[in-house]
Protein backbone atom coordinates (compact mmCIF):
# COMPACT_ATOMS: atom_id res chain seq x y z
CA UNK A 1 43.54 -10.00 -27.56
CA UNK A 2 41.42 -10.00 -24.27
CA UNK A 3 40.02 -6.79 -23.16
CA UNK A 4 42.57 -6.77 -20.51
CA UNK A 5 45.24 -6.29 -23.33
CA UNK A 6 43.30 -3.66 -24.60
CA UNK A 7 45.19 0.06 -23.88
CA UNK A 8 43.48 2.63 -22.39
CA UNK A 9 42.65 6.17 -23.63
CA UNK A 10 41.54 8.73 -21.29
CA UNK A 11 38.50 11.30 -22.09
CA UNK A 12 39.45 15.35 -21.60
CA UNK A 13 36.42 15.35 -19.57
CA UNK A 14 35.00 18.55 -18.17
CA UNK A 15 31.21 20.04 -19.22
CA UNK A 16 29.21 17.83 -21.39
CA UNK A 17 28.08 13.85 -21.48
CA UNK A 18 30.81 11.23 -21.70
CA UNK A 19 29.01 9.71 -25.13
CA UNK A 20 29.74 13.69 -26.71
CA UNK A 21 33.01 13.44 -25.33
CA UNK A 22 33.68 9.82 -26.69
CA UNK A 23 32.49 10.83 -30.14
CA UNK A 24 34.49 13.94 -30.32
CA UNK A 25 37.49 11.71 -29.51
CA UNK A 26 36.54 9.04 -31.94
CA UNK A 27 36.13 12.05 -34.38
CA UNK A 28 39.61 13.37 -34.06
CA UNK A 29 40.78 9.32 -34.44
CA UNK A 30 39.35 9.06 -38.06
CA UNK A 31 39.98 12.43 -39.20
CA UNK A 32 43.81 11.73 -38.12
CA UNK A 33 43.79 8.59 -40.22
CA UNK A 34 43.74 6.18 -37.41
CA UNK A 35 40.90 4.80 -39.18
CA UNK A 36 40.60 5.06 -42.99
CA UNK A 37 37.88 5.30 -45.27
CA UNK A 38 36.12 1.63 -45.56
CA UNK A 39 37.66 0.16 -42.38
CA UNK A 40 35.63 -0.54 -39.52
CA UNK A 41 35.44 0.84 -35.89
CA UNK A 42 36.86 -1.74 -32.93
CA UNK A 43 33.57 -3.31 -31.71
CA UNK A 44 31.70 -1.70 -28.71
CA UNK A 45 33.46 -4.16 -25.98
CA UNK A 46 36.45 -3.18 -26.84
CA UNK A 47 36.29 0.36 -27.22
CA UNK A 48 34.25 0.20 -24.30
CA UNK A 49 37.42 -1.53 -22.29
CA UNK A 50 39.83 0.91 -24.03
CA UNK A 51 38.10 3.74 -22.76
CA UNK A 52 37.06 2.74 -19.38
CA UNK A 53 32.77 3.26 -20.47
CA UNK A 54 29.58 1.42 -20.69
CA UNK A 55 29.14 -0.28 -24.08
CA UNK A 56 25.78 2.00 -24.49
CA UNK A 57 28.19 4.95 -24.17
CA UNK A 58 30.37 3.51 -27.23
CA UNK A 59 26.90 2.77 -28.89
CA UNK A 60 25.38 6.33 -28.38
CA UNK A 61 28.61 7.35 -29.88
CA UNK A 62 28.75 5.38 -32.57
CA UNK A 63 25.09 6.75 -33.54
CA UNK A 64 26.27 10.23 -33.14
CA UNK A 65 29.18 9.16 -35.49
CA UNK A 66 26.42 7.75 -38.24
CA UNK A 67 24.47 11.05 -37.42
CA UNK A 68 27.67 13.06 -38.43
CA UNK A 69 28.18 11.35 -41.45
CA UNK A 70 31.77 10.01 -40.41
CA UNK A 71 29.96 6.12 -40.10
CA UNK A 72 27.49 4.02 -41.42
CA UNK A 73 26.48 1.07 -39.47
CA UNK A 74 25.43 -2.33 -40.23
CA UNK A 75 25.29 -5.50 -38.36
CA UNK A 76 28.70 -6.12 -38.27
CA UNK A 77 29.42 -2.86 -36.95
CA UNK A 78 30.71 0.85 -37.99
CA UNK A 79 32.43 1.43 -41.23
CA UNK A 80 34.09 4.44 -41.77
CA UNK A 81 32.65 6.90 -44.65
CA UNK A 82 35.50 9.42 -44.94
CA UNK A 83 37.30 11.98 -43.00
CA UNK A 84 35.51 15.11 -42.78
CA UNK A 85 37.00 18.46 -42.23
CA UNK A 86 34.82 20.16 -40.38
């Protein structure tokens, strides 16, 4: 799958910066199951393509994901921890 076969996924915008927005939407993925405990995140490119961002936007996310304890990252990528509730 190119990234021109990825499908795209639109932010709510509004106040805020597009990484916060990004993470709250990558949030609301894993604690809906979309991405279950011990699987990992798409990589930056394509997440990047799927939402229409810069890769350092998916990567500020992704560190604001680790912050929130939803993923820990290694150098393969993001692994998801668990869903949290709050």
């Amino acid at each position: 799958m190119t990234t021109d076969d990825v499908p795209s996924r639109s932010l709510p915008g509004g106040i805020g910066y597009v990484y916060e927005q990004l993470t709250d939407d990558l949030q609301a993925r894993i604690r809906a199951g979309e991405f279950p405990p011990g699987s990992r995140l798409p990589g930056r490119t394509r997440l990047a393509a799927e939402y229409g961002v810069a890769e350092m936007t998916v990567r500020r996310a992704v560190e604001e994901l680790e912050a929130r304890g939803l993923v820990a990252r290694d150098a393969r990528g993001a692994v998801i921890l668990h869903r949290h509730s709050t």
